[in-house]
N, C-alpha and C. Protein backbone atom coordinates (compact mmCIF):
# COMPACT_ATOMS: atom_id res chain seq x y z
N UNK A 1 -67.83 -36.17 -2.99
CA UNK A 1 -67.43 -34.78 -3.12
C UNK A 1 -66.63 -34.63 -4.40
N UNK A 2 -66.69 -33.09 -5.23
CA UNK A 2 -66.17 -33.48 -6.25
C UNK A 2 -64.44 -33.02 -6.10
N UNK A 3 -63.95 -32.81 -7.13
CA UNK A 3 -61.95 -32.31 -6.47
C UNK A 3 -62.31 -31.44 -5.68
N UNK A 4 -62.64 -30.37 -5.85
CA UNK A 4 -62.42 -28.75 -5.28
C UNK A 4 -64.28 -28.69 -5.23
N UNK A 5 -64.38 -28.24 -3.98
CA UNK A 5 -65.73 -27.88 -4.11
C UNK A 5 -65.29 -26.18 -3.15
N UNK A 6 -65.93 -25.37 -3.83
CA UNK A 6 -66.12 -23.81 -2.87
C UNK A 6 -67.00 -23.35 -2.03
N UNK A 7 -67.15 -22.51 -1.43
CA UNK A 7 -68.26 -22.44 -0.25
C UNK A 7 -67.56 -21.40 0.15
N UNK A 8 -68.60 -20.29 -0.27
CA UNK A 8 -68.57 -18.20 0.03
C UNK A 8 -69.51 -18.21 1.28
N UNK A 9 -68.93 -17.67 2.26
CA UNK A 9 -69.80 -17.44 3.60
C UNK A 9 -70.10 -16.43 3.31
N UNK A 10 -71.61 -16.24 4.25
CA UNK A 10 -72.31 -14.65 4.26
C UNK A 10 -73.52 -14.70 5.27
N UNK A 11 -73.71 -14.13 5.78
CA UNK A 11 -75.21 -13.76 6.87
C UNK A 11 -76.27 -14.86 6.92
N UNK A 12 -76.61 -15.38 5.61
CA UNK A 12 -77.55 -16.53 5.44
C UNK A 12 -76.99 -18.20 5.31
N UNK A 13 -76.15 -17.93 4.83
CA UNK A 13 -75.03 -19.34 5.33
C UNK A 13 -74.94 -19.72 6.68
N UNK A 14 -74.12 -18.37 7.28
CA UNK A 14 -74.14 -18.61 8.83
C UNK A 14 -75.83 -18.79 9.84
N UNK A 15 -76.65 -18.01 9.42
CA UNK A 15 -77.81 -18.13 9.93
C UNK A 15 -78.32 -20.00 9.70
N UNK A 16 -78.06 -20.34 8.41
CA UNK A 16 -78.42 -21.31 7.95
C UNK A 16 -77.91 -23.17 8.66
N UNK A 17 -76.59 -22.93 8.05
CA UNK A 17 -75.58 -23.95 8.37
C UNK A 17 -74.98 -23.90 9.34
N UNK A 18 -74.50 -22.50 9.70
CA UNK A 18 -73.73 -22.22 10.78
C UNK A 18 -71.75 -21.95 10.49
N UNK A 19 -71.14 -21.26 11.89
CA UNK A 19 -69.95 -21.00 10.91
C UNK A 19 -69.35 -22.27 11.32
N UNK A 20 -67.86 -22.05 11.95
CA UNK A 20 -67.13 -23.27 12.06
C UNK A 20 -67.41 -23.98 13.25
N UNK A 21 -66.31 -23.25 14.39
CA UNK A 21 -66.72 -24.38 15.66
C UNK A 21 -67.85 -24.57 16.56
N UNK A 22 -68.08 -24.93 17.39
CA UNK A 22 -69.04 -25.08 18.31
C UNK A 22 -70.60 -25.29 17.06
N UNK A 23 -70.50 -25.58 16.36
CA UNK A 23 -72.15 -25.78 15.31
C UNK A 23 -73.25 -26.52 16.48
N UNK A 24 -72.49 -27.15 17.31
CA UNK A 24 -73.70 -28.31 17.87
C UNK A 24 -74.10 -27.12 18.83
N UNK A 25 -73.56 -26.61 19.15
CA UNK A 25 -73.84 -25.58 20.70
C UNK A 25 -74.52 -24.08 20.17
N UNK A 26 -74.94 -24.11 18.74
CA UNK A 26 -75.47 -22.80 18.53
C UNK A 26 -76.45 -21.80 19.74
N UNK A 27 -76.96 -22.25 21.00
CA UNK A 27 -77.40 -21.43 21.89
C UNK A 27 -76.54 -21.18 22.92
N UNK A 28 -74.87 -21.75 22.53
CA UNK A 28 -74.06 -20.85 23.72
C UNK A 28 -73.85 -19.53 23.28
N UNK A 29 -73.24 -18.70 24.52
CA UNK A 29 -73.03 -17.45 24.19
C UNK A 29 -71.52 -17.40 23.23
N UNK A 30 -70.63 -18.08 23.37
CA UNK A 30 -69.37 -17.65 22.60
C UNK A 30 -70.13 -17.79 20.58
N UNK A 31 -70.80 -18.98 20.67
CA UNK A 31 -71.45 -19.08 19.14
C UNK A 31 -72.26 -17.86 18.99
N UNK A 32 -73.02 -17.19 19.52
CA UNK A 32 -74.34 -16.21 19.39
C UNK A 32 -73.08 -15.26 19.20
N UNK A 33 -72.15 -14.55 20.21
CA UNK A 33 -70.86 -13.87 19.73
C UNK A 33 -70.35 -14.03 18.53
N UNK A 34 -70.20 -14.87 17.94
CA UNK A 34 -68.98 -15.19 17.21
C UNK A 34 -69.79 -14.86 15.87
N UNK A 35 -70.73 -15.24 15.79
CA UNK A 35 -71.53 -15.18 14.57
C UNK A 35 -72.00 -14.02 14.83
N UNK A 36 -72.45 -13.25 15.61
CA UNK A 36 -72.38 -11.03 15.55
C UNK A 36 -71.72 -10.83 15.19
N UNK A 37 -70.43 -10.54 16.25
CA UNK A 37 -69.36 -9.97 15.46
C UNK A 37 -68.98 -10.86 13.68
N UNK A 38 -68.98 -11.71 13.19
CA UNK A 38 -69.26 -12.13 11.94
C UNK A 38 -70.03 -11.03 10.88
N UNK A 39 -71.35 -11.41 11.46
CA UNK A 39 -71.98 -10.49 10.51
C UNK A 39 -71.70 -9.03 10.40
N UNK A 40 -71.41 -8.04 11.60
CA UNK A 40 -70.99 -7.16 11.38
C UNK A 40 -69.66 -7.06 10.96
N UNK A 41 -68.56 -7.52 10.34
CA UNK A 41 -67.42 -7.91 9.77
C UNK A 41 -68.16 -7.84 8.02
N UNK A 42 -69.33 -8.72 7.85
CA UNK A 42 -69.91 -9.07 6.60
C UNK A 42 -70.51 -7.49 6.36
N UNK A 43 -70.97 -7.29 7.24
CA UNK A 43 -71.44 -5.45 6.97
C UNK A 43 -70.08 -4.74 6.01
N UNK A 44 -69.06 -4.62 7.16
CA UNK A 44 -68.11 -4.01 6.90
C UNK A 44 -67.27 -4.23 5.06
N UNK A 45 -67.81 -5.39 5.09
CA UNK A 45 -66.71 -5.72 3.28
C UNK A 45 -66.23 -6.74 3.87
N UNK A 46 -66.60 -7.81 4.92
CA UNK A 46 -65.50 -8.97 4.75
C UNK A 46 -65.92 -10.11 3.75
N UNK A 47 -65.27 -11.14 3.41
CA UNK A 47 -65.86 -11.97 2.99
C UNK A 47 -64.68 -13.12 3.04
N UNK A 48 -65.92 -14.27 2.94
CA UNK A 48 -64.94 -15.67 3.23
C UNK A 48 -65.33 -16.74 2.26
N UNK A 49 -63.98 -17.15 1.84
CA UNK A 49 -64.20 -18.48 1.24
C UNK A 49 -63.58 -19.70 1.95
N UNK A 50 -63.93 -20.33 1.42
CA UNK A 50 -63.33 -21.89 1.85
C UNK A 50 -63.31 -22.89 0.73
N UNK A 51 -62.08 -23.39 -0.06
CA UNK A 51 -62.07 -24.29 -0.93
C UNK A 51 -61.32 -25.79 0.14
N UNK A 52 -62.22 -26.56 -0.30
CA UNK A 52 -62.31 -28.09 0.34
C UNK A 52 -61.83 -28.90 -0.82
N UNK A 53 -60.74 -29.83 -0.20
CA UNK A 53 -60.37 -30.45 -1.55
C UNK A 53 -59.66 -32.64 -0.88
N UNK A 54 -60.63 -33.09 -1.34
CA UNK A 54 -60.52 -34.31 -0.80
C UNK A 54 -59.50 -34.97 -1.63
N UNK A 55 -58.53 -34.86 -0.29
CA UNK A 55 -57.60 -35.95 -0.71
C UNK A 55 -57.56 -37.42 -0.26
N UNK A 56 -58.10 -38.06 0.06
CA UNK A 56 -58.46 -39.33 0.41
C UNK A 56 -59.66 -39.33 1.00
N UNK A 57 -60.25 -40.89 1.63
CA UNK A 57 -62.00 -40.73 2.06
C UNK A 57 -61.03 -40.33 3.24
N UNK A 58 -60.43 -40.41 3.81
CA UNK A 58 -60.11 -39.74 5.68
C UNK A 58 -59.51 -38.54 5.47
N UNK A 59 -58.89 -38.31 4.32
CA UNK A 59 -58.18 -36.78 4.60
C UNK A 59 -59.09 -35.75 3.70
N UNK A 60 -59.32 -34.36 4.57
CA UNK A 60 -60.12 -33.01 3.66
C UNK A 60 -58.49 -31.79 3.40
N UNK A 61 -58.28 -31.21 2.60
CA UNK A 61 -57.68 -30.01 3.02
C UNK A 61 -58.74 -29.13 2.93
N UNK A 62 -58.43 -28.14 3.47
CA UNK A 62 -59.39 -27.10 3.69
C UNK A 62 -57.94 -25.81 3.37
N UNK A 63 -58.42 -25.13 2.40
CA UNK A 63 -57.90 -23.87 2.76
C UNK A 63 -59.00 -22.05 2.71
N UNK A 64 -58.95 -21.38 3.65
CA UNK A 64 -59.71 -20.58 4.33
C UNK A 64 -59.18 -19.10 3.66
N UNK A 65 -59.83 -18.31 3.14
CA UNK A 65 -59.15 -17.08 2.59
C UNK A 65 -60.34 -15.82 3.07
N UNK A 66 -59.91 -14.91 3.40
CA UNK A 66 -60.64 -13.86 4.67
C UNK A 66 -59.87 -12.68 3.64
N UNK A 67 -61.27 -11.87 3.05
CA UNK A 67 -60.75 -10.98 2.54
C UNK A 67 -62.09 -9.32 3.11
N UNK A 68 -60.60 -8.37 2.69
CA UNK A 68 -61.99 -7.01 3.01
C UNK A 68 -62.19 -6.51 1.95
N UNK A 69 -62.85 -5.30 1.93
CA UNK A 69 -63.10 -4.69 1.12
C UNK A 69 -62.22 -4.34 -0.06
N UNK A 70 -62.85 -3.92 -0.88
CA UNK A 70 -61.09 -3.43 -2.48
C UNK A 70 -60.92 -2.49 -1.57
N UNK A 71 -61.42 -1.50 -1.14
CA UNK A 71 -61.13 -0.34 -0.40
C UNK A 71 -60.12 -0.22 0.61
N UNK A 72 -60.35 -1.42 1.16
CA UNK A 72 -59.32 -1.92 2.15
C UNK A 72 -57.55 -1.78 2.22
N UNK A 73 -56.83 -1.55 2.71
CA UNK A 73 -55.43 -1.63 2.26
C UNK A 73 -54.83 -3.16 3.02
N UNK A 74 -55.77 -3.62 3.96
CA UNK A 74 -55.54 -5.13 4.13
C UNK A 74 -55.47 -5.54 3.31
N UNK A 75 -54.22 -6.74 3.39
CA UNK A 75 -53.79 -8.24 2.59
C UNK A 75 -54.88 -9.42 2.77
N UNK A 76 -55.18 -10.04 1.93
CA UNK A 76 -55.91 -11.47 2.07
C UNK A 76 -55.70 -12.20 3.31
N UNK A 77 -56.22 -12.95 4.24
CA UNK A 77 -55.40 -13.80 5.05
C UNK A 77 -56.18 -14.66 4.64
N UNK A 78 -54.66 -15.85 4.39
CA UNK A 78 -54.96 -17.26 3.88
C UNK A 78 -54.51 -18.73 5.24
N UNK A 79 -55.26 -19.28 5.22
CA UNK A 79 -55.24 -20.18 6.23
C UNK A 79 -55.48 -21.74 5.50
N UNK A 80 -54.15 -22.90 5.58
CA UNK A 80 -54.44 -24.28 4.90
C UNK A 80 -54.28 -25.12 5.97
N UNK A 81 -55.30 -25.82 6.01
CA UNK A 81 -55.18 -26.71 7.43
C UNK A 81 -56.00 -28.21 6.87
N UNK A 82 -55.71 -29.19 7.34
CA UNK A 82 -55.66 -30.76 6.75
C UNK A 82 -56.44 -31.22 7.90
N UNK A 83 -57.79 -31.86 7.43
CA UNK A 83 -58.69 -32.70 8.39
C UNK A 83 -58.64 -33.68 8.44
N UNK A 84 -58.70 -34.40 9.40
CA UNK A 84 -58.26 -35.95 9.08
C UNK A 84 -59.54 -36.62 10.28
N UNK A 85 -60.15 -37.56 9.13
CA UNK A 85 -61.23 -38.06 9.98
C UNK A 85 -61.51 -39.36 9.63
């Protein structure tokens, strides 16, 4: 992996790869949920990034940034959380 790699979610990502939890279980109902309401969020102006940044072979940081529309008077929400595997 290289330092910083990025990854913009959107309708075909999720259709594709899938979003975060449950990936193995894509025919439960909370995943089939989670990824609707998603896309209609993606309708609306949301959008998501995720910059991944390897700090060792066992540790990922991940930090998660959830933004809306310019139109929007919402703030960014930023989320940094450390994987350890």
């Amino acid at each position: 992996m290289a330092d910083v790699q990025m990854v913009e979610y959107d309708t075909k990502l999720l259709e594709g790869t899938g979003s975060f939890c449950l990936r193995s279980k894509k025919d439960s109902l909370g995943y089939i949920s989670k990824n609707k309401w998603l896309n209609e969020r993606f309708e609306e102006g949301l959008s998501i990034s995720r910059f991944l940044k390897e700090i060792s072979k066992l540790v990922l940081l991940n930090t998660l940034t959830l933004r809306f529309s310019p139109e929007s008077s919402m703030q960014p929400i930023i989320w940094k959380f450390i994987v350890y595997g």
